[in-house]
N, C-alpha and C. Protein backbone atom coordinates (compact mmCIF):
# COMPACT_ATOMS: atom_id res chain seq x y z
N UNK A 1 0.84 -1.17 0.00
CA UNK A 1 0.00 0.00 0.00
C UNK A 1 0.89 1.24 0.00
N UNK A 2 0.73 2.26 -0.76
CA UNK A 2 1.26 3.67 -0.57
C UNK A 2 0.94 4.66 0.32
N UNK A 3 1.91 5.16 0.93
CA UNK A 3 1.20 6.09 1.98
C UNK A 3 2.09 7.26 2.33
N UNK A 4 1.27 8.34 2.42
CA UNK A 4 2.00 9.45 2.22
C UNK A 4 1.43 10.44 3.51
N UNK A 5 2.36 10.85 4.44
CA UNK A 5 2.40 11.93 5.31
C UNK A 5 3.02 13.53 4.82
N UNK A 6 2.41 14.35 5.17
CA UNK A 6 2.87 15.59 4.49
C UNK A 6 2.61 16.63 6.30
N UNK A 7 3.40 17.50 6.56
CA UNK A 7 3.66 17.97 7.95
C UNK A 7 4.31 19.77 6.94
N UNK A 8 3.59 20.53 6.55
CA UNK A 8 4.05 22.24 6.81
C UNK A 8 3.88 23.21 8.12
N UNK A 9 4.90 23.19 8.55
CA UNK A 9 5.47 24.53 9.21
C UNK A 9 5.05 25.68 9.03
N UNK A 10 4.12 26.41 9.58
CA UNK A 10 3.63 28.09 8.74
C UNK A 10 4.56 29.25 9.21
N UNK A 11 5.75 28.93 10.51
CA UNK A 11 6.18 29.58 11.16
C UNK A 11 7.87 29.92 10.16
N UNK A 12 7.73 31.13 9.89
CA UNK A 12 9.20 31.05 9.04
C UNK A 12 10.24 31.01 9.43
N UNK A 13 10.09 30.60 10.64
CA UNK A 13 11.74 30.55 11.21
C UNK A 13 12.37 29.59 11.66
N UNK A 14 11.51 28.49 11.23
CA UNK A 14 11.38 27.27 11.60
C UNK A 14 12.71 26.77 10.43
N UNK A 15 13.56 25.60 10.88
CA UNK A 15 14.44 25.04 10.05
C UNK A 15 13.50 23.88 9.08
N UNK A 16 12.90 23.32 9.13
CA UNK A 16 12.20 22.66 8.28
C UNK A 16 10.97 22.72 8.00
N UNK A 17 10.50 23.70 6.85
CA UNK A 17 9.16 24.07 6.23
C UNK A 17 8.19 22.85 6.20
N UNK A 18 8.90 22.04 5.06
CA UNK A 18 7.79 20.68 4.72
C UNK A 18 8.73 19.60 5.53
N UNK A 19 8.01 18.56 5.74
CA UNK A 19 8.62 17.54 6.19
C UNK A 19 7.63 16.46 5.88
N UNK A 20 7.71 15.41 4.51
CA UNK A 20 7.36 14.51 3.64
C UNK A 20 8.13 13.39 3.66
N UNK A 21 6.93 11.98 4.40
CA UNK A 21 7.21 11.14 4.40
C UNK A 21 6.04 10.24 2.87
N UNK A 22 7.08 9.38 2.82
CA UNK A 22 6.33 8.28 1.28
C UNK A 22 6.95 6.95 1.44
N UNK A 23 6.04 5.93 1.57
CA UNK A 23 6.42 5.04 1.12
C UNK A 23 5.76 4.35 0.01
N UNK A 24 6.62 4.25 -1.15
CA UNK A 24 6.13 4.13 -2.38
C UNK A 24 5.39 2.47 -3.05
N UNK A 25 5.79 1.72 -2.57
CA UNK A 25 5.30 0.70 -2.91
C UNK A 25 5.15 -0.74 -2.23
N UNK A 26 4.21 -1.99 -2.27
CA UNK A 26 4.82 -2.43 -1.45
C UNK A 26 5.74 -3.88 -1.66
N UNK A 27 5.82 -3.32 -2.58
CA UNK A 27 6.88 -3.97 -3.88
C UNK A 27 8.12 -3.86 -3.30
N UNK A 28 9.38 -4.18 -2.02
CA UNK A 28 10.34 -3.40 -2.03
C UNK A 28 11.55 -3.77 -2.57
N UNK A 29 11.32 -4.95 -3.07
CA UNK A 29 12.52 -4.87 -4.27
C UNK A 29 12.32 -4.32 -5.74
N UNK A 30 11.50 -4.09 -5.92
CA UNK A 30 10.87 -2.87 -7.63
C UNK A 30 12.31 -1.73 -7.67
N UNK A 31 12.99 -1.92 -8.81
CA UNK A 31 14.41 -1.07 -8.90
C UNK A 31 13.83 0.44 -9.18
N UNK A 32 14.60 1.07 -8.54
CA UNK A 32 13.75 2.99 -8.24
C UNK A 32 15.27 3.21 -8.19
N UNK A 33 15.24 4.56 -8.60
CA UNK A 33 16.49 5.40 -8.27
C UNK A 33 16.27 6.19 -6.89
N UNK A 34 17.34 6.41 -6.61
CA UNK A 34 17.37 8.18 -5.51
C UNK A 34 16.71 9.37 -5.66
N UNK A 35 15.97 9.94 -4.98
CA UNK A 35 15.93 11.12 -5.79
C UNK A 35 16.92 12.15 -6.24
N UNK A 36 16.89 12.70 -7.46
CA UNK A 36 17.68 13.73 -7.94
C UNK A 36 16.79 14.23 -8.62
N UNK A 37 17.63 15.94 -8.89
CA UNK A 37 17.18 16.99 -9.70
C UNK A 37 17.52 16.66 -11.60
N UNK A 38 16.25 16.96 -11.81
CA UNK A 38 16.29 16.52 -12.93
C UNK A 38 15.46 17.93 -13.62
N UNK A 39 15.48 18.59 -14.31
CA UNK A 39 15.27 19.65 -14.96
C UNK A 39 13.90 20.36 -14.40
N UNK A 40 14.62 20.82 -13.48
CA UNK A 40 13.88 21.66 -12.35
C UNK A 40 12.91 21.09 -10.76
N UNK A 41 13.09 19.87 -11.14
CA UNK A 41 12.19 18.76 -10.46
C UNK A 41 12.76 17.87 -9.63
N UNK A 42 12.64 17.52 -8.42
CA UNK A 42 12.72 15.78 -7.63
C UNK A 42 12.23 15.38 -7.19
N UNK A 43 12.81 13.61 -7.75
CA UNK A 43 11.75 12.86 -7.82
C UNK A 43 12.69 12.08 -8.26
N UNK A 44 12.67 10.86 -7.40
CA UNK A 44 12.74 9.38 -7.40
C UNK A 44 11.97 8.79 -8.87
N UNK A 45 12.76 7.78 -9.27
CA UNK A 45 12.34 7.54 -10.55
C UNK A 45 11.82 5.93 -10.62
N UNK A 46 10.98 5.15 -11.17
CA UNK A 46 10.81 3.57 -11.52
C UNK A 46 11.98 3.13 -12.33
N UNK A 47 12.89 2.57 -12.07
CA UNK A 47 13.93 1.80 -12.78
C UNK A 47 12.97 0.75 -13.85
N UNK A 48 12.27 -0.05 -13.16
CA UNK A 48 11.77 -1.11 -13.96
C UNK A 48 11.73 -1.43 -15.29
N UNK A 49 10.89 -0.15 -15.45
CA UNK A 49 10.83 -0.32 -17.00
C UNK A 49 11.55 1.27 -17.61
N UNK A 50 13.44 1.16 -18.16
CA UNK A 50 14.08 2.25 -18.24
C UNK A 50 13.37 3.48 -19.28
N UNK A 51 12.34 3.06 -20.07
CA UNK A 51 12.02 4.00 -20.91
C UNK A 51 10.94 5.17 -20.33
N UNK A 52 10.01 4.67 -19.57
CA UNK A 52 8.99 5.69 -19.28
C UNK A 52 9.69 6.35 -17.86
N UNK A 53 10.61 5.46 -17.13
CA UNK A 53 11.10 6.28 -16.16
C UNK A 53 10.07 7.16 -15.14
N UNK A 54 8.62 6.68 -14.70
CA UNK A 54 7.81 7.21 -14.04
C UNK A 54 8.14 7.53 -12.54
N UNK A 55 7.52 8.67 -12.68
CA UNK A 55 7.56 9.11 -10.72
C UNK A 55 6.29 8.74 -9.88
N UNK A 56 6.55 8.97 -8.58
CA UNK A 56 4.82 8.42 -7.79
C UNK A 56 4.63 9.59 -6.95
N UNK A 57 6.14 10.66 -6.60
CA UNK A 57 6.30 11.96 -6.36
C UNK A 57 7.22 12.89 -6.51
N UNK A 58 7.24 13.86 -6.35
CA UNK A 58 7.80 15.04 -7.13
C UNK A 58 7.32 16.45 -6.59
N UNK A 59 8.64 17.46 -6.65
CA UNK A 59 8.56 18.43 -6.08
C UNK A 59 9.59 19.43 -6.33
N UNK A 60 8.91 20.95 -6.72
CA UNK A 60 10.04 21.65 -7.60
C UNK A 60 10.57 22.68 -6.31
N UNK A 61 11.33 23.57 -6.59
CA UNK A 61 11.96 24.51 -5.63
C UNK A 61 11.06 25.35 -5.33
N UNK A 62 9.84 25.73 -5.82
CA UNK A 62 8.76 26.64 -5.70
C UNK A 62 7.75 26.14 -4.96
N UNK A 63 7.97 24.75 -4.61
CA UNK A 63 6.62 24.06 -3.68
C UNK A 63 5.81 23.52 -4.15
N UNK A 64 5.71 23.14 -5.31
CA UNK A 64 4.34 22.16 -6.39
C UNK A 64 4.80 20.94 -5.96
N UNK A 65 3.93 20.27 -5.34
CA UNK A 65 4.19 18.85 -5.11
C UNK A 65 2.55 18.23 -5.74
N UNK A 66 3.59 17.06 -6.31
CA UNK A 66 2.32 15.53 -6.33
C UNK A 66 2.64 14.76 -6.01
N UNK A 67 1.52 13.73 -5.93
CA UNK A 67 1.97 12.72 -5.71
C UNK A 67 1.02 11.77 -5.76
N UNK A 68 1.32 10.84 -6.33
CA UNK A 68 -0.01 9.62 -7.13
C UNK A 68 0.28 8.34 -5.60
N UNK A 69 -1.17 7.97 -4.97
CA UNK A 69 -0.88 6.72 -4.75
C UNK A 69 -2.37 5.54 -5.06
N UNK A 70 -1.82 4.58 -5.04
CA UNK A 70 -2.34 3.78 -5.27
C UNK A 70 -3.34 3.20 -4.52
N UNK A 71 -4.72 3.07 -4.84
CA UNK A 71 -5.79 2.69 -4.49
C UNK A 71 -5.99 1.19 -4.81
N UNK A 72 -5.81 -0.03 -3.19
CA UNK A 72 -5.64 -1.41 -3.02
C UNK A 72 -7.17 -1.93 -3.44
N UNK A 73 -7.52 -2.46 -4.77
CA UNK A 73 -8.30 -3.53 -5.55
C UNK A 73 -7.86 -4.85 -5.24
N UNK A 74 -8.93 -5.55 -5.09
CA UNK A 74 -8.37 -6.77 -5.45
C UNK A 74 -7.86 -7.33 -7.49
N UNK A 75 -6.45 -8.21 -6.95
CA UNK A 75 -6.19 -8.29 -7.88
C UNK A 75 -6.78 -8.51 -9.54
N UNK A 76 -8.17 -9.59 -9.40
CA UNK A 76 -9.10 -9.69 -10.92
C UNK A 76 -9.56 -8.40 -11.32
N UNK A 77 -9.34 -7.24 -10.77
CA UNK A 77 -10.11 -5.99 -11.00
C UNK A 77 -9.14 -5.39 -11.84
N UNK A 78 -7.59 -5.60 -11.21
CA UNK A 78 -7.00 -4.64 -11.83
C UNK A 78 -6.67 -4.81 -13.70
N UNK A 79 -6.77 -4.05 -14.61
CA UNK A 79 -6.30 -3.59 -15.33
C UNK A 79 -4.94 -4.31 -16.19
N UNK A 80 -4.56 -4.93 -17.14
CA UNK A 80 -3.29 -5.77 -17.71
C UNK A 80 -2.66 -4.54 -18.40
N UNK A 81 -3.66 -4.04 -19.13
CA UNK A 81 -2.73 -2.74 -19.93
C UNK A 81 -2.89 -1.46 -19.62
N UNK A 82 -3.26 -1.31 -18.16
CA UNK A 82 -3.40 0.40 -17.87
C UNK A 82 -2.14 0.89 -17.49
N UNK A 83 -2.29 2.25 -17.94
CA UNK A 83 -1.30 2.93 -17.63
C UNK A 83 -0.79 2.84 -17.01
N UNK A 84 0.78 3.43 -16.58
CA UNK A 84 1.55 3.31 -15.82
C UNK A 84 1.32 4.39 -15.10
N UNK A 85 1.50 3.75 -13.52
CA UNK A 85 0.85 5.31 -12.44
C UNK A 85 1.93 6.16 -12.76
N UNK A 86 3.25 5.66 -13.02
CA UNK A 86 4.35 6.85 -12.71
C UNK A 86 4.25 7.80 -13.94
N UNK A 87 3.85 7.45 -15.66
CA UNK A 87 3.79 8.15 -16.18
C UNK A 87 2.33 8.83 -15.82
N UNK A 88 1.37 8.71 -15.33
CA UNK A 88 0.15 9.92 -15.26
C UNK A 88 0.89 10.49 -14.18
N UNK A 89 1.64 10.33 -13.55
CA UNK A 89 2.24 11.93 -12.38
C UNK A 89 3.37 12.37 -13.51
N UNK A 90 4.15 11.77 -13.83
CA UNK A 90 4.87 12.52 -15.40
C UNK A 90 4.49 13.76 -15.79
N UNK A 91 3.59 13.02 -16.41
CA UNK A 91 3.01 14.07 -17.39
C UNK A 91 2.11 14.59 -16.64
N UNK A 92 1.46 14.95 -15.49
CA UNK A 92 0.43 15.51 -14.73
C UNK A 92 1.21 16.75 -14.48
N UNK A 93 2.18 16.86 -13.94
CA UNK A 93 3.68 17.49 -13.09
C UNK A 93 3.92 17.97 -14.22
N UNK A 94 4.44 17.76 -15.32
CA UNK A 94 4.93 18.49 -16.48
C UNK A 94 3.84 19.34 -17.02
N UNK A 95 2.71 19.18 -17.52
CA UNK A 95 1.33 20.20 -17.25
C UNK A 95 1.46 21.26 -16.29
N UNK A 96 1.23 20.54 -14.89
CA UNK A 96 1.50 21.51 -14.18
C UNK A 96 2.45 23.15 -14.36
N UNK A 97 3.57 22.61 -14.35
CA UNK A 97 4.64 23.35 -13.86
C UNK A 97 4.53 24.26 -15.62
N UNK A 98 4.02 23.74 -16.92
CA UNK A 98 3.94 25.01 -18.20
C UNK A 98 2.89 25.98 -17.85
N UNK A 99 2.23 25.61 -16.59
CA UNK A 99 0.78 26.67 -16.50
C UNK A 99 1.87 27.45 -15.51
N UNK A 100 2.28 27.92 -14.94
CA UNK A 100 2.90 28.66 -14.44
C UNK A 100 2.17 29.00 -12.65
N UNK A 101 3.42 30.10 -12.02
CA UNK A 101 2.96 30.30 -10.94
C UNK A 101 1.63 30.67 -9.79
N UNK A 102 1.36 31.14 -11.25
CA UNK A 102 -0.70 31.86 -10.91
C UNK A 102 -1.64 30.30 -10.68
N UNK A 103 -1.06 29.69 -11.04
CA UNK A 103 -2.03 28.32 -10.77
C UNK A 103 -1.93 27.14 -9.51
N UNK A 104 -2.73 27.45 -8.58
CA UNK A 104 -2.81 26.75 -7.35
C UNK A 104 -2.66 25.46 -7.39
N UNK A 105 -4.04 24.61 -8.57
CA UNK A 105 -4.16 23.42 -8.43
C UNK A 105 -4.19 23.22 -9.83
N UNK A 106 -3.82 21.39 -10.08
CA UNK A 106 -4.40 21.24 -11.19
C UNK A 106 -5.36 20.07 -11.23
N UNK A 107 -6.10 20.00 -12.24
CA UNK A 107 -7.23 19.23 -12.02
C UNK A 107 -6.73 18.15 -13.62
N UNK A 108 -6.51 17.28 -12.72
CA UNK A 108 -6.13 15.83 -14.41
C UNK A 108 -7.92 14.97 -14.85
N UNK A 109 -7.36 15.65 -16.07
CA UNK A 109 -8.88 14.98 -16.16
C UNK A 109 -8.71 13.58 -17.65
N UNK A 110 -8.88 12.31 -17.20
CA UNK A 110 -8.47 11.22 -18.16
C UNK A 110 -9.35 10.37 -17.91
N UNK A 111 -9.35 9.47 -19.15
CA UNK A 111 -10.36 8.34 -19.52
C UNK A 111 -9.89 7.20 -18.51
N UNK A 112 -10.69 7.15 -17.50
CA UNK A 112 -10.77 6.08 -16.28
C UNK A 112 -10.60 4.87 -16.78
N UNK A 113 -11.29 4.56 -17.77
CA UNK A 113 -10.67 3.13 -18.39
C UNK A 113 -9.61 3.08 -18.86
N UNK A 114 -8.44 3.71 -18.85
CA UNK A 114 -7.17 3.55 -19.42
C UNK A 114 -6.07 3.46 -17.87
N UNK A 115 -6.69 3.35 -16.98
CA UNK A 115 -5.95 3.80 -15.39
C UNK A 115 -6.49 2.52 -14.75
N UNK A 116 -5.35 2.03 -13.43
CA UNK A 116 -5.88 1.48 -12.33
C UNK A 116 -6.80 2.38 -10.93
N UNK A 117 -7.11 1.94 -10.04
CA UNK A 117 -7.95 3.59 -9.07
C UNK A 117 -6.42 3.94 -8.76
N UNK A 118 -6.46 5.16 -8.72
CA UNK A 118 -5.54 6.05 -8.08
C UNK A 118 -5.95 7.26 -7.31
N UNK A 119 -5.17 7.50 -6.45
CA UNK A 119 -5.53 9.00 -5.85
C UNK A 119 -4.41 10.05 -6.41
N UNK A 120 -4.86 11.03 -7.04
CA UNK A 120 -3.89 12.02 -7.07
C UNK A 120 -3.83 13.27 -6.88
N UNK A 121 -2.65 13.66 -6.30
CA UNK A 121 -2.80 15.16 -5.38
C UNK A 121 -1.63 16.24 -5.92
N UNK A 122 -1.92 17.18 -6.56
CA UNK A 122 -1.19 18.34 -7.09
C UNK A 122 -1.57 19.30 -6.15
N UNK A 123 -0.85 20.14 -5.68
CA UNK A 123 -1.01 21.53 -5.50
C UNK A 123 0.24 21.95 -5.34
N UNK A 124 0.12 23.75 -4.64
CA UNK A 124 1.51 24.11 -4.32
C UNK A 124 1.48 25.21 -3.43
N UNK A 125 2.07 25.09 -2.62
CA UNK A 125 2.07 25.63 -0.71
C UNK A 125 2.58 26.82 -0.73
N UNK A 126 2.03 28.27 -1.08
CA UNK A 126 3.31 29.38 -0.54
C UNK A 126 3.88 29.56 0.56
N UNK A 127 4.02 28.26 1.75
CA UNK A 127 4.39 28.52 2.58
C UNK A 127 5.93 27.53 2.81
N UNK A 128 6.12 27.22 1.50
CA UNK A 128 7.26 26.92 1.36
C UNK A 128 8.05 28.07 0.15
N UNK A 129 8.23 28.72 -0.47
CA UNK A 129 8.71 29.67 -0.68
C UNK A 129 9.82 30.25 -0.22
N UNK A 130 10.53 30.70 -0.54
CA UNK A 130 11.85 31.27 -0.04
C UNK A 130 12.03 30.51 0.93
């Protein structure tokens, strides 16, 4: 199961603004990288499969965070050829971040039959900022 804690600080004098816990899968041998900065962005990557290289979270220097997790089906339900969760935060996150700073949230809107259930959460905190 995926599970994600998120803890902001509103007080600015505080040494740690956000403090984000994830555990991504419960897969724990599934090959993932570290996170690193990758053209403006970090985010831990899916090794598995090297081409789509999907994330499950992500977070730029300005405070836009997502983060996709996974909603537990039993297995006959799930899906053989749906998408890969890491590419819909991909490309969700890359959307995001061309609409620019004026935009709070974003709202992904996709053909449910092409997905397993997922939960997914974009926004971005000005209280991480400077």
């Amino acid at each position: 199961m995926c599970v994600t804690f998120v803890y902001i600080d509103h007080n600015p004098d505080v040494k740690y603004k956000l403090i984000l816990l994830n555990n991504r899968d419960e897969f724990l041998s599934r090959p993932t990288s570290n996170a690193q900065w990758e053209d403006g962005v970090l985010a831990g990557r899916d090794e598995k499969d090297s081409n789509s290289r999907g994330t499950w979270l992500c977070i730029d220097k300005s405070g836009r965070i997502s983060n996709l997790l996974t909603i537990t089906v039993p297995m006959h339900q799930m899906k053989r050829e749906a998408t890969s969760r890491g590419q819909i935060l991909s490309i969700t996150f890359e959307a995001f971040l061309s609409l620019g700073n004026s935009t709070p949230v974003l709202s992904l809107l996709c053909n449910a039959d092409a997905v397993n259930p997922k939960k997914l959460s974009t926004n971005k905190s000005k209280d991480l900022e400077n």
